[in-house]
C-alpha atoms as a PDB file:
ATOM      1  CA  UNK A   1     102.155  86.121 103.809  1.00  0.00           C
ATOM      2  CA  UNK A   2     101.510  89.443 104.144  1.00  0.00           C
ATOM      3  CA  UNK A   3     101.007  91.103 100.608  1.00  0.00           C
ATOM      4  CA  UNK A   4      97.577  91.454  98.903  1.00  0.00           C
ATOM      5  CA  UNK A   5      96.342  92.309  95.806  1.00  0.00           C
ATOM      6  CA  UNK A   6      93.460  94.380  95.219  1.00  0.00           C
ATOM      7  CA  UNK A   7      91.573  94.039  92.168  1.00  0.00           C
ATOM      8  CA  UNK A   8      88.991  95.876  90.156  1.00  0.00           C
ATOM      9  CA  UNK A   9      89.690  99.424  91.684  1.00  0.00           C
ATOM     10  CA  UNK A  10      87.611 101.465  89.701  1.00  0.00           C
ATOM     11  CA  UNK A  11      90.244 103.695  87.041  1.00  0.00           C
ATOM     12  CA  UNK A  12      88.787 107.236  88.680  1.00  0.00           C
ATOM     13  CA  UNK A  13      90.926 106.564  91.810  1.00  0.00           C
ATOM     14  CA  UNK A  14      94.555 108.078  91.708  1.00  0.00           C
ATOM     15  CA  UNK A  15      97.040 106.695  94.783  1.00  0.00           C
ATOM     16  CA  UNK A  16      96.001 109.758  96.987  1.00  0.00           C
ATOM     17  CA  UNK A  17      92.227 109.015  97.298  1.00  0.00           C
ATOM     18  CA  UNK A  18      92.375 104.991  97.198  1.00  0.00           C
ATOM     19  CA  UNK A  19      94.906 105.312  99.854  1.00  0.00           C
ATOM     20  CA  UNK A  20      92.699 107.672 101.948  1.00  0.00           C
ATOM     21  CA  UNK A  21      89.612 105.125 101.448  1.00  0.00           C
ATOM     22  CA  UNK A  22      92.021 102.441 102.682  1.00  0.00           C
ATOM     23  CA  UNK A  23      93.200 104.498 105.513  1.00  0.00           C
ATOM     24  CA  UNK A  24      89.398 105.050 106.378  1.00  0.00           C
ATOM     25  CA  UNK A  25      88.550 101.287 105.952  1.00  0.00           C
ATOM     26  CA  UNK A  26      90.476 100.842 109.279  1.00  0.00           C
ATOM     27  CA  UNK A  27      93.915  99.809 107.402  1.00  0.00           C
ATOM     28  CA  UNK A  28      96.193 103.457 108.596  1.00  0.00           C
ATOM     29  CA  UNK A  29      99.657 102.275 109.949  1.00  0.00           C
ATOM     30  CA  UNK A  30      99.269  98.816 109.438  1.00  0.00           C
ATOM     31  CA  UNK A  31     101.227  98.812 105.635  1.00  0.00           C
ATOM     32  CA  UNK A  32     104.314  99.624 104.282  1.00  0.00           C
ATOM     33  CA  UNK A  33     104.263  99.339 101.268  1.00  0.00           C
ATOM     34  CA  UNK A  34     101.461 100.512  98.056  1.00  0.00           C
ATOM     35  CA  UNK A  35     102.090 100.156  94.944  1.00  0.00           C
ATOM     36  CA  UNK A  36      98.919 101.716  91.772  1.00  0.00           C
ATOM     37  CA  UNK A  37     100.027 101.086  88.686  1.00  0.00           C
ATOM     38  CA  UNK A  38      99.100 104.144  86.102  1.00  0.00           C
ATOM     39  CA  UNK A  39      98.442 104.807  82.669  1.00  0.00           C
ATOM     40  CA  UNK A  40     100.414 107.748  82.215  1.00  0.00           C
ATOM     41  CA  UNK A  41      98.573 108.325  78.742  1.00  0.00           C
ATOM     42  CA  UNK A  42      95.218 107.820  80.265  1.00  0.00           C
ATOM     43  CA  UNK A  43      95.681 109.714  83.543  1.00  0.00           C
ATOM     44  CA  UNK A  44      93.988 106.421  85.305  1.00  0.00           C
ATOM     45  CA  UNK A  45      95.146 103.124  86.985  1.00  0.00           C
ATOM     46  CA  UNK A  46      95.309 100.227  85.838  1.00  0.00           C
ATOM     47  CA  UNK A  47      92.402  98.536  87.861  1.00  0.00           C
ATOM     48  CA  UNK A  48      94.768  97.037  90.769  1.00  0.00           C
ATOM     49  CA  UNK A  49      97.120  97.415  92.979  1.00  0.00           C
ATOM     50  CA  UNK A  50      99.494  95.698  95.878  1.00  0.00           C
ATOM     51  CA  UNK A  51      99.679  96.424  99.504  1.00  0.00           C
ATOM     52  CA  UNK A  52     101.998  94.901 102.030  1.00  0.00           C
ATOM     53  CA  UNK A  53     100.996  94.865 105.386  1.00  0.00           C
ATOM     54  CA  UNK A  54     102.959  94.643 108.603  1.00  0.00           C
ATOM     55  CA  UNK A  55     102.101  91.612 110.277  1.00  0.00           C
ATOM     56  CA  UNK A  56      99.971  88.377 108.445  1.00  0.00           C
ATOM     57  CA  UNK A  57      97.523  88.966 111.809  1.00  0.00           C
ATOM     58  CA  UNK A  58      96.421  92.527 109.591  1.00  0.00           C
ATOM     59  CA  UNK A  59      95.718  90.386 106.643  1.00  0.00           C
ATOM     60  CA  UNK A  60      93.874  87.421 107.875  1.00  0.00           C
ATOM     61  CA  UNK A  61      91.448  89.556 110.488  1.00  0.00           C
ATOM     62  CA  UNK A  62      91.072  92.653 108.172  1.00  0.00           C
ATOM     63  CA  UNK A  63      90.964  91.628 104.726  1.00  0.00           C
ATOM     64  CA  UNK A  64      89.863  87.862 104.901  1.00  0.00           C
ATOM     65  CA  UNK A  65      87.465  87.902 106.871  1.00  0.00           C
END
């Protein structure tokens, strides 16, 4: 398993700056695959958003725990 969801992003981030922050966090290279839903009339997302990473070994040392 190797796809997580991230909840409660706050709606200020657009997919540029959360995926910086998430690049910064230690995560750069080891995705594929983002996905930040938006509310085109609101300009803001939706509060989550999906991220696949490349290996399961990414997701259970990195995001577990």
């Amino acid at each position: 398993k190797t796809t997580v969801m991230l909840r409660n992003i706050p709606n200020r981030y657009s997919q540029a700056s959360l995926l910086e922050e998430i690049d910064l966090a230690g995560f750069k290279g080891s995705y594929d695959f983002f996905y930040l839903p938006m509310d085109t009339q609101n300009r803001t997302n939706v509060g989550y958003a999906f991220i696949n990473f490349l290996t399961t070994e990414a997701v259970e040392t990195d995001c577990v725990g």
